[in-house]
Protein backbone atom coordinates (compact mmCIF):
# COMPACT_ATOMS: atom_id res chain seq x y z
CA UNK A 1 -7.34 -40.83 14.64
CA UNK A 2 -5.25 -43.13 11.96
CA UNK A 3 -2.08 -41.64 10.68
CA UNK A 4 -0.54 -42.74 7.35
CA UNK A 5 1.74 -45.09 6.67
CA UNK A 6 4.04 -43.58 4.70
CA UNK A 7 5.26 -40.65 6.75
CA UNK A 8 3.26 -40.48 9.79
CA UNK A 9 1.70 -36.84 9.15
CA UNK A 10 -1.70 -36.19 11.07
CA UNK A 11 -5.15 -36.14 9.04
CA UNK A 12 -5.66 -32.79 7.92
CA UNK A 13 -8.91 -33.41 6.33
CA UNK A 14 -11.87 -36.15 6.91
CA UNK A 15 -14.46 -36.69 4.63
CA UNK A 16 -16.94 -37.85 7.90
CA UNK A 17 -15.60 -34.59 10.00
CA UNK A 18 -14.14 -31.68 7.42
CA UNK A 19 -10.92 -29.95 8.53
CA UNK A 20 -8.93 -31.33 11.28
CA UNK A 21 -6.35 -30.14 13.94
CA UNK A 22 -3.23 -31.25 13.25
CA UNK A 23 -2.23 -30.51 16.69
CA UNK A 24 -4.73 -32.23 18.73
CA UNK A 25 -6.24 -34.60 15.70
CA UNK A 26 -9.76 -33.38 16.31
CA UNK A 27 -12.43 -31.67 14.24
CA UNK A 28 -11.49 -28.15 13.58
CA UNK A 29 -14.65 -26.83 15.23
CA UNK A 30 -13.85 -28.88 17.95
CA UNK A 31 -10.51 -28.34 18.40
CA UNK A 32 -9.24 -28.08 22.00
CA UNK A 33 -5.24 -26.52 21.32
CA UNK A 34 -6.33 -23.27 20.04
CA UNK A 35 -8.23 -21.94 22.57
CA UNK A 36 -4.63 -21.62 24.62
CA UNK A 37 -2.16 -19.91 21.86
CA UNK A 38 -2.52 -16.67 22.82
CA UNK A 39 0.50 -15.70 23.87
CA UNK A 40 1.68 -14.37 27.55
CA UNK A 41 3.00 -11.32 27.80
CA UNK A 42 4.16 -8.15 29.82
CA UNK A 43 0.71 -6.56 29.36
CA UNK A 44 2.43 -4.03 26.64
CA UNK A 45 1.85 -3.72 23.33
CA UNK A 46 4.78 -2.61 21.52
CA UNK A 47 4.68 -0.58 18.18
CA UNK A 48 8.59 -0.91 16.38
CA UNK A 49 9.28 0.74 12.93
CA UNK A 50 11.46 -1.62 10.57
CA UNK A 51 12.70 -1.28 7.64
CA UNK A 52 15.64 -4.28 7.41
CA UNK A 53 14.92 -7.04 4.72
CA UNK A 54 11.93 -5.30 3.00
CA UNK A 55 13.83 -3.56 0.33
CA UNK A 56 14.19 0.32 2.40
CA UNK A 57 10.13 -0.14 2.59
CA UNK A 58 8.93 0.96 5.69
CA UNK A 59 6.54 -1.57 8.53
CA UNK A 60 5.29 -1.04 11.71
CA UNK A 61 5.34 -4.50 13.84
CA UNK A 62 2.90 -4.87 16.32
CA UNK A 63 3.80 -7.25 19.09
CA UNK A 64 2.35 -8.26 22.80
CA UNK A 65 -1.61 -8.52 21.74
CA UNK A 66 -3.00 -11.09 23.81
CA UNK A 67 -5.39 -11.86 21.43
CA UNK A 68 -5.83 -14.97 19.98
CA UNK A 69 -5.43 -15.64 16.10
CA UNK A 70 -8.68 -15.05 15.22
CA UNK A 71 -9.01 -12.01 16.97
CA UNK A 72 -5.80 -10.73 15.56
CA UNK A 73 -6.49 -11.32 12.42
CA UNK A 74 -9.84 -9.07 12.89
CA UNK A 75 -8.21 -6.38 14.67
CA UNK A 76 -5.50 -6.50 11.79
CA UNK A 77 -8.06 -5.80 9.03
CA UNK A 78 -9.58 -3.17 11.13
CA UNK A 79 -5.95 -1.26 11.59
CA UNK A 80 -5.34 -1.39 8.13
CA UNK A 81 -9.02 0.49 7.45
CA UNK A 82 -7.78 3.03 9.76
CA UNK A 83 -4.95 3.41 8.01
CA UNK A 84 -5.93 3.48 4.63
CA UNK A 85 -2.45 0.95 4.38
CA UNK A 86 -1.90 -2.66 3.53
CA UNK A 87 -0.35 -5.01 5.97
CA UNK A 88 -0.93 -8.85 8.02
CA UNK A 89 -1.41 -10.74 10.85
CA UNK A 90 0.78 -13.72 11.62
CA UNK A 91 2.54 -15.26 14.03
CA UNK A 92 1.31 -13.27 16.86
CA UNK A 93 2.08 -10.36 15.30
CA UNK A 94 0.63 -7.50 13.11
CA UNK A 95 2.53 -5.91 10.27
CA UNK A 96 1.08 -2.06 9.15
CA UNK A 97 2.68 -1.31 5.79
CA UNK A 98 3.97 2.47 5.87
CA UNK A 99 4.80 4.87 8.51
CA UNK A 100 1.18 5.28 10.50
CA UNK A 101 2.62 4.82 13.61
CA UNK A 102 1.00 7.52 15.59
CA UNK A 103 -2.15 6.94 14.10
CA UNK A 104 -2.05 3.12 15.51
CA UNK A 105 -0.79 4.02 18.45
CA UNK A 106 -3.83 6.60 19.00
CA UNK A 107 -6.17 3.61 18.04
CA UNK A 108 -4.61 0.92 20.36
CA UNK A 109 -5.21 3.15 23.28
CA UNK A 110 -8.62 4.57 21.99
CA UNK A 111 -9.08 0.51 22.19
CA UNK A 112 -8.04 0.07 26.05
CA UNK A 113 -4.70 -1.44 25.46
CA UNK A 114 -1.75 -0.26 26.74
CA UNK A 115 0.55 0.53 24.31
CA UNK A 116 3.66 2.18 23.68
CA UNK A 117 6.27 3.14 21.13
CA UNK A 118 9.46 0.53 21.28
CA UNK A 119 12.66 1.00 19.25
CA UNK A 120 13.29 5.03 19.62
């Protein structure tokens, strides 16, 4: 893979290959560093209500899903169907606009996963 000159950033895009990796510097499809980001855990999925920094609006954070971004991103869309709510996936974790925390809760077990309320 040739790097630029001018700053040494990886080749995000090739006209021969598409989209690259930046992190391994191979084809996107191909790409062998995001088959190992999901991230270890306890096993737990935690559901915390916040409310700090998002102007007294209230968000449920979802956090421990060893899933992988992809797959978060899916499950994301399909918790904010259930909900009826607005909301994202990133960084590992899911944000749930609003206060549906017993209806996610009732999903994420309905779903296998063992989850619990964190925060009080």
């Amino acid at each position: 893979m040739k790097k630029t000159s001018s700053n040494d950033a990886p080749v995000v895009y090739s006209s021969e290959f598409g989209r690259m990796c930046p992190g391994c510097g191979k084809p996107a499809k191909s790409c062998v560093c995001k088959k190992a980001s999901a991230p270890a855990g306890d096993g737990t999925v935690r559901l915390r209500r916040e409310t700090k920094g998002r102007g007294g609006k209230t968000v449920i954070v979802i956090t421990g899903l060893p899933l992988d971004t992809a797959a978060l991103t899916a499950l994301a869309a399909e918790l904010k169907k259930r909900c009826g709510c607005g909301g994202t996936a990133k960084d590992g974790v899911i944000e749930i606009q609003g206060d549906h925390a017993e209806v996610l809760l009732a999903e994420l077990l309905r779903r296998g996963y063992k989850a619990k309320r964190a925060g009080g």
